[in-house]
Protein backbone atom coordinates (compact mmCIF):
# COMPACT_ATOMS: atom_id res chain seq x y z
CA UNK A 1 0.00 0.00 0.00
CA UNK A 2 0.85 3.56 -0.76
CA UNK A 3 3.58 4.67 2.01
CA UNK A 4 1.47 7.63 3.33
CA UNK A 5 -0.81 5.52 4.77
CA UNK A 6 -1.03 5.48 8.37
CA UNK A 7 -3.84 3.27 9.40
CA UNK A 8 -4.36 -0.54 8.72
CA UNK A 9 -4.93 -1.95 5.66
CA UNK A 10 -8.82 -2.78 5.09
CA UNK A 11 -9.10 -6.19 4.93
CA UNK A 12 -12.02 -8.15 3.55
CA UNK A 13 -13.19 -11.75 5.00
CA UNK A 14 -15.77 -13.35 3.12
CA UNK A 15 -15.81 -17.05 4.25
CA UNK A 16 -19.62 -18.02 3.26
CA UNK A 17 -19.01 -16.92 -0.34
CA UNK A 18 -16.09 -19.43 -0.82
CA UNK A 19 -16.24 -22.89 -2.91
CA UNK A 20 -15.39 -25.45 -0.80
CA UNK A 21 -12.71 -27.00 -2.96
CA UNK A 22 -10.57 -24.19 -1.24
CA UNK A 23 -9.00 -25.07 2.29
CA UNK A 24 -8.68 -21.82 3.73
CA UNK A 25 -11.17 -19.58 1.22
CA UNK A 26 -11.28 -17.08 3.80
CA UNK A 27 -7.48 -16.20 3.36
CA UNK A 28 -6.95 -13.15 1.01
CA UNK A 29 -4.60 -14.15 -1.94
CA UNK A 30 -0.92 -13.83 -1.67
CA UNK A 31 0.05 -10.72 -3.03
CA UNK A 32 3.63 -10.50 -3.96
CA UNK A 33 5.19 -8.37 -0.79
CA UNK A 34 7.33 -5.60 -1.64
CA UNK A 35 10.04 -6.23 0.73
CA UNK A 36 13.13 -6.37 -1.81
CA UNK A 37 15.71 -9.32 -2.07
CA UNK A 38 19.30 -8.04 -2.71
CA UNK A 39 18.74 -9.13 -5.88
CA UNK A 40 15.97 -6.72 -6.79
CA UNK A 41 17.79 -3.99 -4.82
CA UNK A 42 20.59 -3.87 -7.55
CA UNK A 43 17.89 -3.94 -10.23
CA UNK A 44 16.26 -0.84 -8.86
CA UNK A 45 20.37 0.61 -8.88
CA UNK A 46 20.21 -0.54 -12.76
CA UNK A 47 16.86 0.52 -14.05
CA UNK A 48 18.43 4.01 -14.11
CA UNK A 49 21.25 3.20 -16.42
CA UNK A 50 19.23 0.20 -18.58
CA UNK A 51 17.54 3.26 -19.87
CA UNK A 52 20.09 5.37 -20.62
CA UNK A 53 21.50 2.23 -22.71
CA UNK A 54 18.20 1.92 -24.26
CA UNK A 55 17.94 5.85 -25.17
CA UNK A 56 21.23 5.50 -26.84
CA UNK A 57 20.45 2.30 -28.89
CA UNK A 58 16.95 4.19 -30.26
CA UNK A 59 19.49 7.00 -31.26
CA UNK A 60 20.98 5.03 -33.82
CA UNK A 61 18.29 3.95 -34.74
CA UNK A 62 16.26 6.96 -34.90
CA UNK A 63 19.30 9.77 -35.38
CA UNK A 64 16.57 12.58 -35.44
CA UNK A 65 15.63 11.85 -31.79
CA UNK A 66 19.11 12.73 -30.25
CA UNK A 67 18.17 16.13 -29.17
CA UNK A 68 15.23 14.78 -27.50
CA UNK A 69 16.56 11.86 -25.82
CA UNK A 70 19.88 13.74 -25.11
CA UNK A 71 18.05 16.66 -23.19
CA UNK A 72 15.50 14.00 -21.62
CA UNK A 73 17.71 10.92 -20.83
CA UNK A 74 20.76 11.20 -21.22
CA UNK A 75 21.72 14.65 -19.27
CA UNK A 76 20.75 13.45 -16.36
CA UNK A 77 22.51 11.32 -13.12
CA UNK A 78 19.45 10.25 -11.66
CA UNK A 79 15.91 8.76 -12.48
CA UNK A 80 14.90 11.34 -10.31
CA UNK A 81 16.25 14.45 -12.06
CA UNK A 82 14.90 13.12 -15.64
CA UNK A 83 11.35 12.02 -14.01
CA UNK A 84 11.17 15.77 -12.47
CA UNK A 85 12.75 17.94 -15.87
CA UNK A 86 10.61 15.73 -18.40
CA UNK A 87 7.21 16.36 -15.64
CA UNK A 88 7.81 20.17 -15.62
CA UNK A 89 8.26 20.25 -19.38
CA UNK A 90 5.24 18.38 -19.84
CA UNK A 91 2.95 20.60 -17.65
CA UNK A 92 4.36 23.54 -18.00
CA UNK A 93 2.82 26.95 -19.84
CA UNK A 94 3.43 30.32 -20.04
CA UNK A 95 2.72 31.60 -16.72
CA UNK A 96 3.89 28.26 -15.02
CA UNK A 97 7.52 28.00 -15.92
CA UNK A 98 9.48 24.72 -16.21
CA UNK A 99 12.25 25.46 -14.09
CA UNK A 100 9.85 26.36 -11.32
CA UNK A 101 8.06 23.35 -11.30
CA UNK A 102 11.37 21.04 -11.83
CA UNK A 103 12.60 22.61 -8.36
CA UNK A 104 9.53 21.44 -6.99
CA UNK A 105 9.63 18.06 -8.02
CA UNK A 106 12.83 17.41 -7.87
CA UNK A 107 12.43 18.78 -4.21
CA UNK A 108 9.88 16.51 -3.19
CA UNK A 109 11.46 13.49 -4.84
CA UNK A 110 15.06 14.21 -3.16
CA UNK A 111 12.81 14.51 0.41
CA UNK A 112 10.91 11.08 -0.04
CA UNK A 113 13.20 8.16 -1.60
CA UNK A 114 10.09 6.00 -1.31
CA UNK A 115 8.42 7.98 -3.73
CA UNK A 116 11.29 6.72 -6.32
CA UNK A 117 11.02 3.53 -5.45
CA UNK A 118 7.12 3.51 -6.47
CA UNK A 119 8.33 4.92 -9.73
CA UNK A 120 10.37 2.28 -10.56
CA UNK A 121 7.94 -0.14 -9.11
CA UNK A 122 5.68 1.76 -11.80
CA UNK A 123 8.07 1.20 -14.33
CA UNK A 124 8.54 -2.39 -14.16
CA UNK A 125 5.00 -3.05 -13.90
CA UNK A 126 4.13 -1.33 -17.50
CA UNK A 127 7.06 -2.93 -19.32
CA UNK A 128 5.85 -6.35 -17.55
CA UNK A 129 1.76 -6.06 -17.90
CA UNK A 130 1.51 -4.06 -20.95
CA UNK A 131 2.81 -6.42 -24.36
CA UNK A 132 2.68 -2.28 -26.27
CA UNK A 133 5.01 -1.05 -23.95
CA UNK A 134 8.69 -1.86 -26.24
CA UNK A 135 11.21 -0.38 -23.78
CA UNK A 136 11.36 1.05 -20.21
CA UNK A 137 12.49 4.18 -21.86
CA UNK A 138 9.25 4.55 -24.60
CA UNK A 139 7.39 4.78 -21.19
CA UNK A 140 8.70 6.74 -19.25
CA UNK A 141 9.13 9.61 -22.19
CA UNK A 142 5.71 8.34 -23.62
CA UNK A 143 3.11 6.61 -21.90
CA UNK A 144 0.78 9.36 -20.04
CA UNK A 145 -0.88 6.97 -17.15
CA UNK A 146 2.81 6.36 -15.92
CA UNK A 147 3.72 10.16 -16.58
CA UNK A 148 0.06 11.08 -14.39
CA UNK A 149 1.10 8.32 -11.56
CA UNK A 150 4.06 10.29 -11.19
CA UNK A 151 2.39 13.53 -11.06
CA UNK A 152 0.18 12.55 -8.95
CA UNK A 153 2.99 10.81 -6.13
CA UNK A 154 4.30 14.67 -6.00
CA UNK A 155 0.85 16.34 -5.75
CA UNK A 156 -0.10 13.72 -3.05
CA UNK A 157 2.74 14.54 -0.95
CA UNK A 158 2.33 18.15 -1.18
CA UNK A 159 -1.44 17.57 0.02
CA UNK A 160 -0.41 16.05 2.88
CA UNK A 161 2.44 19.05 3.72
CA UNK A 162 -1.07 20.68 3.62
CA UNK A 163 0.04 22.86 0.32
CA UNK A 164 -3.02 22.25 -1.22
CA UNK A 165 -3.60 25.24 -3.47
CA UNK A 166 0.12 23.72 -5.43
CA UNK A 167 -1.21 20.33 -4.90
CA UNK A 168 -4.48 20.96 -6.97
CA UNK A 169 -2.69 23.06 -9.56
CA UNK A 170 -0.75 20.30 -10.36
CA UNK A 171 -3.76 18.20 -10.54
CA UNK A 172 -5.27 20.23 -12.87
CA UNK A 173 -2.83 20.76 -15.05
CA UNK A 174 -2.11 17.09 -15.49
CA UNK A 175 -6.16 16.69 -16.40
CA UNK A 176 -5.64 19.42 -19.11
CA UNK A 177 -2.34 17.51 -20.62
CA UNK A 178 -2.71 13.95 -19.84
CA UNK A 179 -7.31 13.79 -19.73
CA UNK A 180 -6.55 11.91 -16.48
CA UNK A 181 -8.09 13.09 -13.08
CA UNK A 182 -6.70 12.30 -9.96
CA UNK A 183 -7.55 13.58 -6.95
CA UNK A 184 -4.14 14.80 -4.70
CA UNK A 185 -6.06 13.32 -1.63
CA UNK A 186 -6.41 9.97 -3.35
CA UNK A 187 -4.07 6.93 -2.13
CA UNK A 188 -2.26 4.97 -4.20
CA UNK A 189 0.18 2.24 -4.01
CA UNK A 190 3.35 0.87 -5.86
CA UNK A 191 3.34 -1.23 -8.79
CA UNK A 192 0.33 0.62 -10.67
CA UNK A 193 -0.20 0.30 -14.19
CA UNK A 194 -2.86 2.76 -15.94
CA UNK A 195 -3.21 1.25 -19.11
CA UNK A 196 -3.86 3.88 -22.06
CA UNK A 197 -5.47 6.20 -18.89
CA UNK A 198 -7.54 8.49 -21.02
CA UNK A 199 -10.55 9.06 -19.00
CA UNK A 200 -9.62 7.92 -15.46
CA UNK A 201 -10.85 9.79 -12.24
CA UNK A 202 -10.11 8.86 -8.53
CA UNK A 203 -11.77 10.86 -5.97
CA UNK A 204 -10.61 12.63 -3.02
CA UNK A 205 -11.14 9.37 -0.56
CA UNK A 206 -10.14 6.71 -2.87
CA UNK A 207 -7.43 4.40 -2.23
CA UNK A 208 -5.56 2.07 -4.54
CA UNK A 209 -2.82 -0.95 -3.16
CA UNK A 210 0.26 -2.44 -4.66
CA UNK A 211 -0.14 -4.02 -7.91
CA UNK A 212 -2.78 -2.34 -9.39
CA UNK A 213 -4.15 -2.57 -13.22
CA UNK A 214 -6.65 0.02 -14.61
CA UNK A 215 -7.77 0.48 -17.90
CA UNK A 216 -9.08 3.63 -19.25
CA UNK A 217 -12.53 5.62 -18.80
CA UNK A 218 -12.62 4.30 -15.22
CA UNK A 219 -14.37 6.48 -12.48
CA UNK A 220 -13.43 5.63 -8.76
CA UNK A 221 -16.36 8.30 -7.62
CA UNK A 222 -18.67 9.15 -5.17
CA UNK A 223 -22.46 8.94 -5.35
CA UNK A 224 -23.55 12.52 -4.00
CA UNK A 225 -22.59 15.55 -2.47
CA UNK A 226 -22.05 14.57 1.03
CA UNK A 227 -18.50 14.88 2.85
CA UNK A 228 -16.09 12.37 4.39
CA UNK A 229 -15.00 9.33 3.26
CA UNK A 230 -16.87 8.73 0.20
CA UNK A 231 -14.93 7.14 -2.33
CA UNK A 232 -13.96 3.17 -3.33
CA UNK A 233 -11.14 1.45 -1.58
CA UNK A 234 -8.94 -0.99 -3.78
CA UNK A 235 -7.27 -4.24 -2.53
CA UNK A 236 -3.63 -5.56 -3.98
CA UNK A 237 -3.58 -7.18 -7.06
CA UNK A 238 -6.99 -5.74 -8.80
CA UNK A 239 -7.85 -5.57 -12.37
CA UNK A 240 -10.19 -2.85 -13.48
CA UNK A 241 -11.66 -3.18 -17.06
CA UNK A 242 -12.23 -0.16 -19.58
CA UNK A 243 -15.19 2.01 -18.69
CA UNK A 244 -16.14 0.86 -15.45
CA UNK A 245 -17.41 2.88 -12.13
CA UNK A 246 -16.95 1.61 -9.05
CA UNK A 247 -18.96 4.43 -6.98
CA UNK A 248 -19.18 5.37 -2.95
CA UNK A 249 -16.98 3.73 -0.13
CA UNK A 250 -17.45 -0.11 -0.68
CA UNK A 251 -14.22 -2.32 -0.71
CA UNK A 252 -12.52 -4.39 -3.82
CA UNK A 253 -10.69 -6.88 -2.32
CA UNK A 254 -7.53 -8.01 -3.24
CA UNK A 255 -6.73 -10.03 -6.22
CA UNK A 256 -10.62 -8.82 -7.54
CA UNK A 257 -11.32 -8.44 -10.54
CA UNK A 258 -13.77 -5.62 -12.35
CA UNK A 259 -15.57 -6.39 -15.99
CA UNK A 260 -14.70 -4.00 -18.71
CA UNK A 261 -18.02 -1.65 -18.51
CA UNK A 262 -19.33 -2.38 -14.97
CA UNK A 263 -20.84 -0.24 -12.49
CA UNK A 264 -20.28 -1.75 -8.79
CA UNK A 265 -22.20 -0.29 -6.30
CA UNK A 266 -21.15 -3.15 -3.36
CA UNK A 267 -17.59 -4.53 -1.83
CA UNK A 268 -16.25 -7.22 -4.39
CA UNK A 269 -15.07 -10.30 -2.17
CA UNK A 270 -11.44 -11.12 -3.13
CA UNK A 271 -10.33 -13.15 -5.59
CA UNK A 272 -14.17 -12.99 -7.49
CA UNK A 273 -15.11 -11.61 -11.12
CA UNK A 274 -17.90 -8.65 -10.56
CA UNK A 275 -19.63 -8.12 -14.46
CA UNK A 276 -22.29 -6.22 -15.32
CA UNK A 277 -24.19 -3.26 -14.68
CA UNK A 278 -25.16 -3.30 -12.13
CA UNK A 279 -22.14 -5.95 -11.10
CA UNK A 280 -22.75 -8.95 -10.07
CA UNK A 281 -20.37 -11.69 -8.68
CA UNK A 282 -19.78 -14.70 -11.55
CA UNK A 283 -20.67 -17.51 -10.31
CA UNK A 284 -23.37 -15.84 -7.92
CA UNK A 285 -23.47 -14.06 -4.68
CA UNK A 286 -23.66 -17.03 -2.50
CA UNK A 287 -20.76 -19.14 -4.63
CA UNK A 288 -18.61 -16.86 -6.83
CA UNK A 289 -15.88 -18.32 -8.76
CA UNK A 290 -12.42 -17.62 -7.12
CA UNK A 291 -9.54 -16.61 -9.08
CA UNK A 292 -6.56 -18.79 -8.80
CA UNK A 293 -4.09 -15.88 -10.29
CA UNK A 294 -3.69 -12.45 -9.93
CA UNK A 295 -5.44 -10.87 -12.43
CA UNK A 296 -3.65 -7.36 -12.48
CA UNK A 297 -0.68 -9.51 -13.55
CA UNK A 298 -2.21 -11.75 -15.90
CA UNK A 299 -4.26 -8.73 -17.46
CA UNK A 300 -7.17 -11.45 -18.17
CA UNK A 301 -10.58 -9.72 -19.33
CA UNK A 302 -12.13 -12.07 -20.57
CA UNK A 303 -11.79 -15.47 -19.16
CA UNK A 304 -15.08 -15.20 -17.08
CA UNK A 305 -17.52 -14.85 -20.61
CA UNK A 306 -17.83 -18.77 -21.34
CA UNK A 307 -19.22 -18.94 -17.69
CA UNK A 308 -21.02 -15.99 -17.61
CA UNK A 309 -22.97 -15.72 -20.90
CA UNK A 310 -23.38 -18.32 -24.23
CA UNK A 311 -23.79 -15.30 -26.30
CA UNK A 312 -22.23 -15.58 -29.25
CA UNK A 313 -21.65 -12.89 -31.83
């Protein structure tokens, strides 16, 4: 879970719901902890310079690009330096200059080293979930739900310095540039992949774990005007299919997973398939199917269909 949260994970029992084929179905699924091994350690140390080589081999390639990828990439010492010049380039205008918005990043990115870690966290899980993503270096110069994550890791902590005015600025200015809407309230964890993101909105209340996949058009809103915590919480592991709204504060458990167009309106017991609109559980409310594999790793959207409807095109 996202490392500005203070209180306990929600966690989300739902024994009566289980098949009995599993022995413990009231377990939630083991989600991959994010405790590193020494091995992973050194490649966090060589993500940094596994893009640089990559930057140089699409310059020979792609000659024309060396400007670019030379003022981008290659310039730099540190992931974090590139992540905060290429950020304040990209939401910059006239009366919000680059260079003041690259000593702000690069501010709050040298003050919280965990923030850096969820990048690369980021990073690995596009070039791992996504089969368009051809190089860690095409997304981090290219794909805008990674670029918006980022933005949204800075605007978060400046929220919770309780520079809010800055905080929303930043949020709107990544809505106008990237058409995705995050709130700088909203939680979110490491290992998040917004796939295409055009469309996306996360409310003020809404939090997101580790290991997260989202598709595009997705709304994680509320369902009136009232105050408090309002919005939907998401377990580890979750997939969330194009165009779906999950609305008010009702629970996705971990390893869940969300239809492509659905509109879930009640907590989603982990490791089930909600579908419809509104959802309901595959496999029914008092025996829902269980997932065996995590689907935000898998990326599976449409496994559940044989079981769920003969229709047939």
């Amino acid at each position: 879970m996202a490392t500005c949260i203070n209180e306990p994970k929600f966690s989300c029992s739902y024994p009566k719901y289980c098949r009995p084929t599993f022995s413990t179905p009231h377990n939630r699924p083991k989600i991959p902890h994010n405790d590193r091994t020494i091995h992973q350690e050194q490649e966090d140390d060589d993500l940094w310079v596994k893009i640089q080589e990559e930057a140089r081999s699409d310059i020979e390639g792609e000659p024309i690009l060396s400007t670019y990828y030379h003022a981008s990439i290659l310039s730099h010492k540190t992931l974090e330096i590139a992540l905060s010049n290429h950020l304040s380039v990209k939401l910059s205008n006239s009366t919000l200059p680059s260079s003041t918005l690259f000593d702000l990043f690069l501010s709050v990115l040298s003050e919280d080293p965990k923030i850096v870690k969820s990048v690369r966290a980021d990073l690995r899980a596009v070039k791992e979930r996504d089969p368009a993503c051809i190089s860690y270096v095409h997304c981090f110069l290219n794909f805008k739900g990674f670029l918006a994550c980022q933005a949204h890791r800075i605007s978060h902590r400046l929220w919770s310095q309780s520079r809010k005015v800055l905080s929303l600025l930043i949020q709107n200015r990544v809505s106008e540039v990237f058409a995705v809407d995050i709130h700088p309230g909203a939680r979110i964890g490491s290992g998040i992949l917004l796939d295409h993101a055009t469309g996306l909105v996360v409310g003020e209340t809404a939090v997101i774990g580790d290991d997260v996949s989202i598709l595009h058009n997705v709304t994680l809103g509320g369902t009136g005007k009232e105050c408090g915590d309002r919005h939907p919480k998401i377990g580890d592991g979750v997939l969330i299919g194009a165009g779906s709204c999950i609305l008010g504060s009702i629970r996705v458990c971990d390893g869940a997973k969300v239809g492509a167009g659905s509109v879930v309106l009640k907590d989603v017991p982990a490791r089930t398939t909600a579908v419809g609109n509104p959802a309901r559980l595959l496999g029914g409310k008092e025996n829902p199917v269980r997932l065996d594999k995590i689907p935000s790793f898998t990326m599976d959207h449409t496994s559940h269909i044989s079981e769920w409807s003969n229709y047939v095109i």
